[in-house]
Structure formats: C-alpha cells, structure tokens
C-alpha atoms as a PDB file:
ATOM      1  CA  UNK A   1     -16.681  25.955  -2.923  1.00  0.00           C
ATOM      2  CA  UNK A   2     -16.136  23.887   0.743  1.00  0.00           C
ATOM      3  CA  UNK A   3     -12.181  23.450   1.281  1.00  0.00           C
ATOM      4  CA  UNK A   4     -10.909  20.239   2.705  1.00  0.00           C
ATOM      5  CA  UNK A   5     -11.401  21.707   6.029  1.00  0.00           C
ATOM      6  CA  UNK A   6     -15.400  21.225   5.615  1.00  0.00           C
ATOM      7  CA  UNK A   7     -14.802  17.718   4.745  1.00  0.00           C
ATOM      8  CA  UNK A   8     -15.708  14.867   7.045  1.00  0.00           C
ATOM      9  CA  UNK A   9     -16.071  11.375   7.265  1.00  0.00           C
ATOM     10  CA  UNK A  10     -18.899  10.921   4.466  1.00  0.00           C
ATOM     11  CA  UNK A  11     -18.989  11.031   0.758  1.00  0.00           C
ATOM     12  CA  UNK A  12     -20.267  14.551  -0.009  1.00  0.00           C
ATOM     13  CA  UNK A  13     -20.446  15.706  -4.010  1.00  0.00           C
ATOM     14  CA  UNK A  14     -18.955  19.365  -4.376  1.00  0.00           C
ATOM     15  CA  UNK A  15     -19.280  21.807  -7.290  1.00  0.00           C
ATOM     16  CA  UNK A  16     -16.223  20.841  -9.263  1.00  0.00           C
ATOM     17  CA  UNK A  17     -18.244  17.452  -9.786  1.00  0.00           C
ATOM     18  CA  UNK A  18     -15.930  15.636  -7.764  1.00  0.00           C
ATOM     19  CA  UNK A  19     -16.709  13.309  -4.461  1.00  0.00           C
ATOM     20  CA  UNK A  20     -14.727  14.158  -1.817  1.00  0.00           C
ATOM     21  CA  UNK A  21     -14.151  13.039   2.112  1.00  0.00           C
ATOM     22  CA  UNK A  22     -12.158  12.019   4.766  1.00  0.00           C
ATOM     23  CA  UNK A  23     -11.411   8.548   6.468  1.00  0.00           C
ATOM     24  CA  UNK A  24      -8.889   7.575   9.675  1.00  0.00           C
ATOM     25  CA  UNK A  25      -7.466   4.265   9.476  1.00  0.00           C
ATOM     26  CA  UNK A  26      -6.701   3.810  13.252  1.00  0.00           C
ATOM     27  CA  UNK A  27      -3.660   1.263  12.738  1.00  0.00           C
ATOM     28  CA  UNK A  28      -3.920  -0.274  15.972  1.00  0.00           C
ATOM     29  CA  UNK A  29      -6.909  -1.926  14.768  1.00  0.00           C
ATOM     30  CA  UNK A  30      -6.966  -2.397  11.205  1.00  0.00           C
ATOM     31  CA  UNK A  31      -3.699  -4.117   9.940  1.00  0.00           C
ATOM     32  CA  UNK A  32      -4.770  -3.681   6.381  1.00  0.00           C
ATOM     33  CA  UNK A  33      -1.564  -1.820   5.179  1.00  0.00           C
ATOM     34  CA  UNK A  34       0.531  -4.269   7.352  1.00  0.00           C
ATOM     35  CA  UNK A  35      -0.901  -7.766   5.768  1.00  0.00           C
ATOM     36  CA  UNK A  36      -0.325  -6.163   2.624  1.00  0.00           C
ATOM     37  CA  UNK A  37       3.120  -5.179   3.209  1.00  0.00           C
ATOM     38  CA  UNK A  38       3.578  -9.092   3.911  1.00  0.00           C
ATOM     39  CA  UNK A  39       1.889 -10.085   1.072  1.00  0.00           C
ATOM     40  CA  UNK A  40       4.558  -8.301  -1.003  1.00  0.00           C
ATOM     41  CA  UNK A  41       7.680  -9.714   0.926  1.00  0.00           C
ATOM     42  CA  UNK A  42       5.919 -13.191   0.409  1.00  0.00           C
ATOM     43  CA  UNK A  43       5.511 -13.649  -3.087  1.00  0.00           C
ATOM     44  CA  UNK A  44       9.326 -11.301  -3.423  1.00  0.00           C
ATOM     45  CA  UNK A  45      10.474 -14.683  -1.399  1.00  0.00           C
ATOM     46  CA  UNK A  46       8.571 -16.950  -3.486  1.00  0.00           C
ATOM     47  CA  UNK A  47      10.132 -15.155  -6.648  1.00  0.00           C
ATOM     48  CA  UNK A  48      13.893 -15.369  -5.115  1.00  0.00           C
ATOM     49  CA  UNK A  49      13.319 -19.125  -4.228  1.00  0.00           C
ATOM     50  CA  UNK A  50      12.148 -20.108  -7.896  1.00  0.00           C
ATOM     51  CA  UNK A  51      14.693 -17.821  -9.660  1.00  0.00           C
ATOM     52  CA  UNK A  52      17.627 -19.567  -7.275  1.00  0.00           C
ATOM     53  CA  UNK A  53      16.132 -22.821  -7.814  1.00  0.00           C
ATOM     54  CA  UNK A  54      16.164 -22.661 -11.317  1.00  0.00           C
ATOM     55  CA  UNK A  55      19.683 -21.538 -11.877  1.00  0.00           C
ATOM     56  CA  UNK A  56      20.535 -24.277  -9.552  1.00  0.00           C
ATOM     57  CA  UNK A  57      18.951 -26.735 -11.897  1.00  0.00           C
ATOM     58  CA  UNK A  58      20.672 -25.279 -15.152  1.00  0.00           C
ATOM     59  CA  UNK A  59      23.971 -25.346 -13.282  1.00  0.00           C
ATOM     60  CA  UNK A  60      23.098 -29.334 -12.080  1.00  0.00           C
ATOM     61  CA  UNK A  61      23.358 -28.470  -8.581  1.00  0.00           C
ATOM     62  CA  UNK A  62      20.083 -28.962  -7.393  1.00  0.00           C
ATOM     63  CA  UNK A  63      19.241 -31.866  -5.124  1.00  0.00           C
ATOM     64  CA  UNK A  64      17.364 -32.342  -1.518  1.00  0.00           C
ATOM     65  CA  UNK A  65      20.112 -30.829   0.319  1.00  0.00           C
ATOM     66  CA  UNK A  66      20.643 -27.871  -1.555  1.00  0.00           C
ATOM     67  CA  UNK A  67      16.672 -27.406  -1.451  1.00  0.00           C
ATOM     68  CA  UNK A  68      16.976 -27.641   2.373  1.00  0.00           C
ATOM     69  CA  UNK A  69      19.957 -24.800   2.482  1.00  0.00           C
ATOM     70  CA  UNK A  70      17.992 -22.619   0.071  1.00  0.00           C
ATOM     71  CA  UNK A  71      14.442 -22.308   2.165  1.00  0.00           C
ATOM     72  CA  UNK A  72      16.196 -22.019   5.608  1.00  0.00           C
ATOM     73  CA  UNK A  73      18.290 -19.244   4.387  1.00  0.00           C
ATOM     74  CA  UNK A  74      15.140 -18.194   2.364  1.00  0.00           C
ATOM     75  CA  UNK A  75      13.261 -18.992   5.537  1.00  0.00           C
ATOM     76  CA  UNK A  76      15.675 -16.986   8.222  1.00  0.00           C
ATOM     77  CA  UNK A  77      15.421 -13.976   5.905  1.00  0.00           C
ATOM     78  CA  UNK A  78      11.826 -13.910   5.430  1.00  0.00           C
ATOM     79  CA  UNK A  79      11.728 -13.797   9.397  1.00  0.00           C
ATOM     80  CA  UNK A  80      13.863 -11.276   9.774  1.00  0.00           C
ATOM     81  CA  UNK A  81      11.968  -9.305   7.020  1.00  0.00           C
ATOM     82  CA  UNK A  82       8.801 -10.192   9.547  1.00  0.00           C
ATOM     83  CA  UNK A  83      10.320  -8.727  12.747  1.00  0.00           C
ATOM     84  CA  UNK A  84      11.669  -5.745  10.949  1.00  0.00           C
ATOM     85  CA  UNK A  85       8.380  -5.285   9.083  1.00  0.00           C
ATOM     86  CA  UNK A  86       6.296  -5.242  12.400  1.00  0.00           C
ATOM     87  CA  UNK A  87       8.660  -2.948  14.503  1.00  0.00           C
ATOM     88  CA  UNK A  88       8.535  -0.525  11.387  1.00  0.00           C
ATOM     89  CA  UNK A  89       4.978  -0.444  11.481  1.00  0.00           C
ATOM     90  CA  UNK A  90       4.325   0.201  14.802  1.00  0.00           C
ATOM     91  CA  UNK A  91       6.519   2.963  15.137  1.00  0.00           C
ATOM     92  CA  UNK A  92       5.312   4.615  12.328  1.00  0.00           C
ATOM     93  CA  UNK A  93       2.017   4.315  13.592  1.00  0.00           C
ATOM     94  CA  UNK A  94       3.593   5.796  16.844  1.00  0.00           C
ATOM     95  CA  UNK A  95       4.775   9.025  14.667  1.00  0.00           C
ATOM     96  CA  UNK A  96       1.861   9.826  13.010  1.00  0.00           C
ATOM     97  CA  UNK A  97      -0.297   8.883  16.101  1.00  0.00           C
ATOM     98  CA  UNK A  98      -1.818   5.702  15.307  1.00  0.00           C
ATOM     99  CA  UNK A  99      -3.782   7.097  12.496  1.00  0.00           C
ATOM    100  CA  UNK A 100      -3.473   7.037   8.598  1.00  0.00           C
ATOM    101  CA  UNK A 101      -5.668   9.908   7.270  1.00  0.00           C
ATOM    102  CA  UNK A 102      -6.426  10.218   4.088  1.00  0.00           C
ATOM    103  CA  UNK A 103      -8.484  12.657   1.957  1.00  0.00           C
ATOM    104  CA  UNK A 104     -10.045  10.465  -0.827  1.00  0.00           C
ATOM    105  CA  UNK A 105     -11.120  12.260  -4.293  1.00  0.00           C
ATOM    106  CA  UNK A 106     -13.169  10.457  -6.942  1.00  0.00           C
ATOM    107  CA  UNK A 107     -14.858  11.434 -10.089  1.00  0.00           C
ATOM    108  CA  UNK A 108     -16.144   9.970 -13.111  1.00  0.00           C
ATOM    109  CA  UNK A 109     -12.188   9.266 -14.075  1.00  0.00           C
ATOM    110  CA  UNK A 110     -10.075   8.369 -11.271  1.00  0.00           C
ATOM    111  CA  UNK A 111      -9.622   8.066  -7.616  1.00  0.00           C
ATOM    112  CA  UNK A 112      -7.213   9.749  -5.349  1.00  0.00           C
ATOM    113  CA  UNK A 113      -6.076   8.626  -2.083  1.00  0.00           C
ATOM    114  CA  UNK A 114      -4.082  11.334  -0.648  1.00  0.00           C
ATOM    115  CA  UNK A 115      -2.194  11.774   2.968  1.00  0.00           C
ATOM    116  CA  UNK A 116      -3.420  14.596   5.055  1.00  0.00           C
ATOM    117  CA  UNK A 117      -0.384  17.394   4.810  1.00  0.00           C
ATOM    118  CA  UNK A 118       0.524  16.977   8.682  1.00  0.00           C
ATOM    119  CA  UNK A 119       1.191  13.431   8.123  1.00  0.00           C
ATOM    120  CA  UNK A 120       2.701  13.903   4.350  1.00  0.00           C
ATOM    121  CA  UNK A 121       5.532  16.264   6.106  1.00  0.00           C
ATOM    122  CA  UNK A 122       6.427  13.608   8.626  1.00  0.00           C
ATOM    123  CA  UNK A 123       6.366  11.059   5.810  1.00  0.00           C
ATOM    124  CA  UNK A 124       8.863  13.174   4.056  1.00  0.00           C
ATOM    125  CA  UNK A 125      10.815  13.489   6.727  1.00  0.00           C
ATOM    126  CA  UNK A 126      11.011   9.969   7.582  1.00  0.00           C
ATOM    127  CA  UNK A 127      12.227   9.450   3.975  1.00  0.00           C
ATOM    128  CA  UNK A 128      14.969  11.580   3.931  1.00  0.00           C
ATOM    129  CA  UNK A 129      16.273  10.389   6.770  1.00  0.00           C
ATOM    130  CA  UNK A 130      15.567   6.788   5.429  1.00  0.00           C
ATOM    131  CA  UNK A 131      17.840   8.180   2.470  1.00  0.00           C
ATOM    132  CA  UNK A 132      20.993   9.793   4.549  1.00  0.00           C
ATOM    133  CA  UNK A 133      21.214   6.935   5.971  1.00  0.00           C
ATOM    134  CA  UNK A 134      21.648   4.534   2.747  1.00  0.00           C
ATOM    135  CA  UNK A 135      23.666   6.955   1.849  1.00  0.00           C
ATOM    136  CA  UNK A 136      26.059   7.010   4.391  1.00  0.00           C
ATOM    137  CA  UNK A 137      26.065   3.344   4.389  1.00  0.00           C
ATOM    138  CA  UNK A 138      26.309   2.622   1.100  1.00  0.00           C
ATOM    139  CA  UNK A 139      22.953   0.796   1.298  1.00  0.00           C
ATOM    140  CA  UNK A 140      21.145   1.531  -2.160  1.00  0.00           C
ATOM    141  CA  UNK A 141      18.309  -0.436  -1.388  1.00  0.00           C
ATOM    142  CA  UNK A 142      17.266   2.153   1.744  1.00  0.00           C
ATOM    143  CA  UNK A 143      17.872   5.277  -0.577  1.00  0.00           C
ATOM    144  CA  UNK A 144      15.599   3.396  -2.756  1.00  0.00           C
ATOM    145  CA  UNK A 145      13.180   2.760  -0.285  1.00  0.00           C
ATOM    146  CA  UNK A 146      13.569   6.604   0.833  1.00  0.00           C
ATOM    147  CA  UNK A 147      12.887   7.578  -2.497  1.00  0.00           C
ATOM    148  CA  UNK A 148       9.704   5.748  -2.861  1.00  0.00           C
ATOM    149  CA  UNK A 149       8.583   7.101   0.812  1.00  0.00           C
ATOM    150  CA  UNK A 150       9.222  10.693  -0.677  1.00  0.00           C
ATOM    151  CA  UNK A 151       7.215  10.051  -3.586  1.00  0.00           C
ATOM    152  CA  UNK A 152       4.155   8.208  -2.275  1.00  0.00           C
ATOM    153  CA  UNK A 153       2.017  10.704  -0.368  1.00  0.00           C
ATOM    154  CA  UNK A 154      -0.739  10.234  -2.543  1.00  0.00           C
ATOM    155  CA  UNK A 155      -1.531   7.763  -5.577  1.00  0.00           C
ATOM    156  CA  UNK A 156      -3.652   8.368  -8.288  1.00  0.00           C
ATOM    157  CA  UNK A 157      -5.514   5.698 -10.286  1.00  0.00           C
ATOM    158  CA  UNK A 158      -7.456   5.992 -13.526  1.00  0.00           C
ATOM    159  CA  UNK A 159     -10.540   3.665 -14.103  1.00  0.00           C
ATOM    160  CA  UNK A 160      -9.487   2.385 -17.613  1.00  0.00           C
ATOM    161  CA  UNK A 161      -6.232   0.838 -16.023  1.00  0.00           C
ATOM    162  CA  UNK A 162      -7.985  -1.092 -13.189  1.00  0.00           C
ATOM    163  CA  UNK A 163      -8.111  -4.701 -13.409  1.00  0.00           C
ATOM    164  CA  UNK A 164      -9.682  -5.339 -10.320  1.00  0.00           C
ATOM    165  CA  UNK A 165     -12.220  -3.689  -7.536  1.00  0.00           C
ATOM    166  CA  UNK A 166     -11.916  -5.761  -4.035  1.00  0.00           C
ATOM    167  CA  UNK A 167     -14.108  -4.756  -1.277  1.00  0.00           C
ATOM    168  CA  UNK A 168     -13.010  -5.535   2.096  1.00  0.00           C
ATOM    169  CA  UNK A 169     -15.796  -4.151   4.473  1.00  0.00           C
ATOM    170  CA  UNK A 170     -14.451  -5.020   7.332  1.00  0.00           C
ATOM    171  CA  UNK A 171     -11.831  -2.885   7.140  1.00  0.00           C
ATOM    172  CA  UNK A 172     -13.454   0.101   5.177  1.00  0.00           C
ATOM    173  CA  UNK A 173     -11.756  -0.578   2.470  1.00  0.00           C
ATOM    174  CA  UNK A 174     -11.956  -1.289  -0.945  1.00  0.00           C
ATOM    175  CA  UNK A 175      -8.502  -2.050  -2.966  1.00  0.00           C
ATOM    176  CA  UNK A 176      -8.939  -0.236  -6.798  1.00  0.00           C
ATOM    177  CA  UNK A 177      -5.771  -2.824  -8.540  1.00  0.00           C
ATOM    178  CA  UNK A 178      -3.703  -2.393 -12.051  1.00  0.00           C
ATOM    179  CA  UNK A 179      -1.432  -4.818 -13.169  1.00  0.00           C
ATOM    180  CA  UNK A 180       1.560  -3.586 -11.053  1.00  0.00           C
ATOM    181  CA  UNK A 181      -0.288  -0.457  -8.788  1.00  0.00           C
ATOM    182  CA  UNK A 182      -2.216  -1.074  -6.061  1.00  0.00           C
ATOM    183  CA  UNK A 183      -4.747   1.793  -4.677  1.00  0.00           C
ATOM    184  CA  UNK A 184      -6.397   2.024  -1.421  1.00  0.00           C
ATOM    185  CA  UNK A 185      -9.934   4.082  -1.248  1.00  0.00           C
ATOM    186  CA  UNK A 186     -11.208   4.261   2.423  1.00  0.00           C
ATOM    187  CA  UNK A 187     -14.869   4.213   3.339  1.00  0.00           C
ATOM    188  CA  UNK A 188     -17.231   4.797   6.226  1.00  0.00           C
ATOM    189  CA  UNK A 189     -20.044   2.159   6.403  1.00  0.00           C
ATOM    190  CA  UNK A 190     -22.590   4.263   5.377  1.00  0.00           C
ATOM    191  CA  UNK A 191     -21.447   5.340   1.806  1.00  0.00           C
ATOM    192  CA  UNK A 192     -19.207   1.593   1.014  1.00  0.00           C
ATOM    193  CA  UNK A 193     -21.841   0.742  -0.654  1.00  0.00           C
ATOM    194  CA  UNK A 194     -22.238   3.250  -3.224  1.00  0.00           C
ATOM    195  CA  UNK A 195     -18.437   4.192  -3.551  1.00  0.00           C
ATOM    196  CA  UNK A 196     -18.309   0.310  -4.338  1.00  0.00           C
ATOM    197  CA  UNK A 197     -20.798   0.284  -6.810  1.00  0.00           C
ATOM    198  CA  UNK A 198     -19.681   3.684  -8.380  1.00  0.00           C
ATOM    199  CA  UNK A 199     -16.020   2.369  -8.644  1.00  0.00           C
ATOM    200  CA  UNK A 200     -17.554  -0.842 -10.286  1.00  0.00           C
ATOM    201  CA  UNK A 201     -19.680   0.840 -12.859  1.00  0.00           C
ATOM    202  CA  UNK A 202     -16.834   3.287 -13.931  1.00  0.00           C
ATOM    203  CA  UNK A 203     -13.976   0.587 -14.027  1.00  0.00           C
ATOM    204  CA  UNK A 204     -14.754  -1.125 -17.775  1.00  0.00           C
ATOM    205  CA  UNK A 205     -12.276  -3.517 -17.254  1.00  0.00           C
ATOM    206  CA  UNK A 206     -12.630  -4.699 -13.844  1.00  0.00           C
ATOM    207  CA  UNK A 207     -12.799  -7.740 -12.303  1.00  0.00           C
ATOM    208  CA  UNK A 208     -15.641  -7.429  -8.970  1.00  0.00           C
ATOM    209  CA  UNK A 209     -14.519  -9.254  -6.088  1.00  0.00           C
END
C-alpha cells in the first residue's frame, strides 16, 4: 500500500478503497480561509447588535441615539477585529511558509481534510502558546481560542450530516457544510470535477451550489 509520501497533487484511489491526495493552498494568493474567517466575525456582530438591540427595546431604551452609540461601538470593534484578523493571518502564513497543506481522504462515507504533520506541530505550538498566554492574563476567550487551535488539525465530515456542497473553482475548493461545521476539501483542476460530483452523489441531503 503507497504511504502519504507517494501522494501528490491528484486524486489517486488506493487499496483500502479510499481516495487520497495532496493540495497547497499558497495563502498569499487565495484568501479563502481569510474571507471566511470574516464571514464569521460578521454575522457574530450582526448577532451582538440584534441581541443588544432587543434588550434595549424590552428595557424602553431604544431610540435613534442609542442606535447610533450601539453600531459605532459595534462598528469600532468590528474594525479592530479586521486589523487583528489580517495581521494574524499573515503571520501565520509567515510560520508555516505561506502554504496550507493538506492531505485530503475521501471514501464512500466521509471526507477528511487533514494538516500535513510539519505544519500540525507548529499549529500546536502556536496554540499553546495562544493558551499560556490567556492564562496568564486571565483572558478565557484566548485559552478558548488555544483550545480550539489544538484541536483542529484535521476535521472530519460524514456525508449524511451535510447540508450543503459549494464549489468554488477558483480557489480549488469546494466547502462540504453541516448545520454548525464547516469542511474544506481542496482540489487541483483536473480532478474538481469528479471530487465535486462524487461529494454530490454521496451527500443525500445536500443542497448543490
């Protein structure tokens, strides 16, 4: 049987029954993870803004002016959020040498998207040191955030669950979506086609976008 060190960049079907290969996202060019990291702290706004809005109303304080105070605070943190986001991503791209590697695995069940080990270790150790520091500071939203960093090297996502298959060619990607997880499988050009339609015919439940 061919160990990951035989795989390359296309789909290739090994004993086991299982379709395996590598893809490099080269992050300096494809701000797929990024715009989706936005994404999330836009609609998290969003959510804030409407839950603040409506206790506001129940409490009868809710008029033009306190609308105004509520999306330029709303407003200064979502830029600050933006700044932070952006700086974050670039040096982590500058860590793991502007490429996100991943070794995708897909059967006739579920998909895998899983980090390369050299980048999973540097991952991990970006966590932990993502967690010392909430520690030491008392922040429990960065050990959370460390936490998740530890814990993320690699997803796994079972057809049944998915409610959506999104293919985004441009990027090599196509985004394999539950109801709350979000999976990422990784493509060349010259298999996105049938990885697309496989993940379509074996997702019952899917929505094809």
């Amino acid at each position: 049987m061919r160990t990951k060190k035989d795989l390359g960049e296309r789909v290739v079907l090994f004993p086991d029954g299982k379709y395996r290969w590598i893809h490099e996202v080269n992050m300096l060019t494809n701000y797929s993870i990024l715009f989706d990291v936005w994404k999330v702290f836009g609609i998290t706004m969003l959510i804030v803004m409407g839950l603040i809005g409506f206790i506001l109303l129940i409490a009868g304080d809710f008029d033009l002016d306190s609308l105004a105070g509520l999306t330029a605070g709303l407003g200064l943190t979502a830029a600050i959020l933006f700044v932070l986001s952006f700086a974050g991503y670039y040096l982590y791209a500058a860590i793991v040498g502007g490429k996100y590697i991943v070794v995708m695995t897909m059967d006739h069940n579920e998909v895998v998207h899983q980090q390369l080990p050299k980048q999973m270790k540097k991952a991990q150790i970006i966590g932990n040191a993502t967690i010392v520091a909430g520690l030491l500071t008392g922040n429990l939203g960065a050990v959370g955030r460390g936490m998740i960093a530890n814990s993320r090297t690699s997803m796994i996502t079972r057809y049944a669950d998915v409610k959506k298959v999104i293919a985004v060619r441009g990027n090599n990607l196509i985004k394999v979506n539950e109801t709350l997880e979000k999976n990422r499988v990784y493509v060349c050009n010259e298999d996105f086609d049938f990885v697309y339609r496989f993940l379509c015919e074996h997702c019952p439940s899917a929505k094809h976008l």
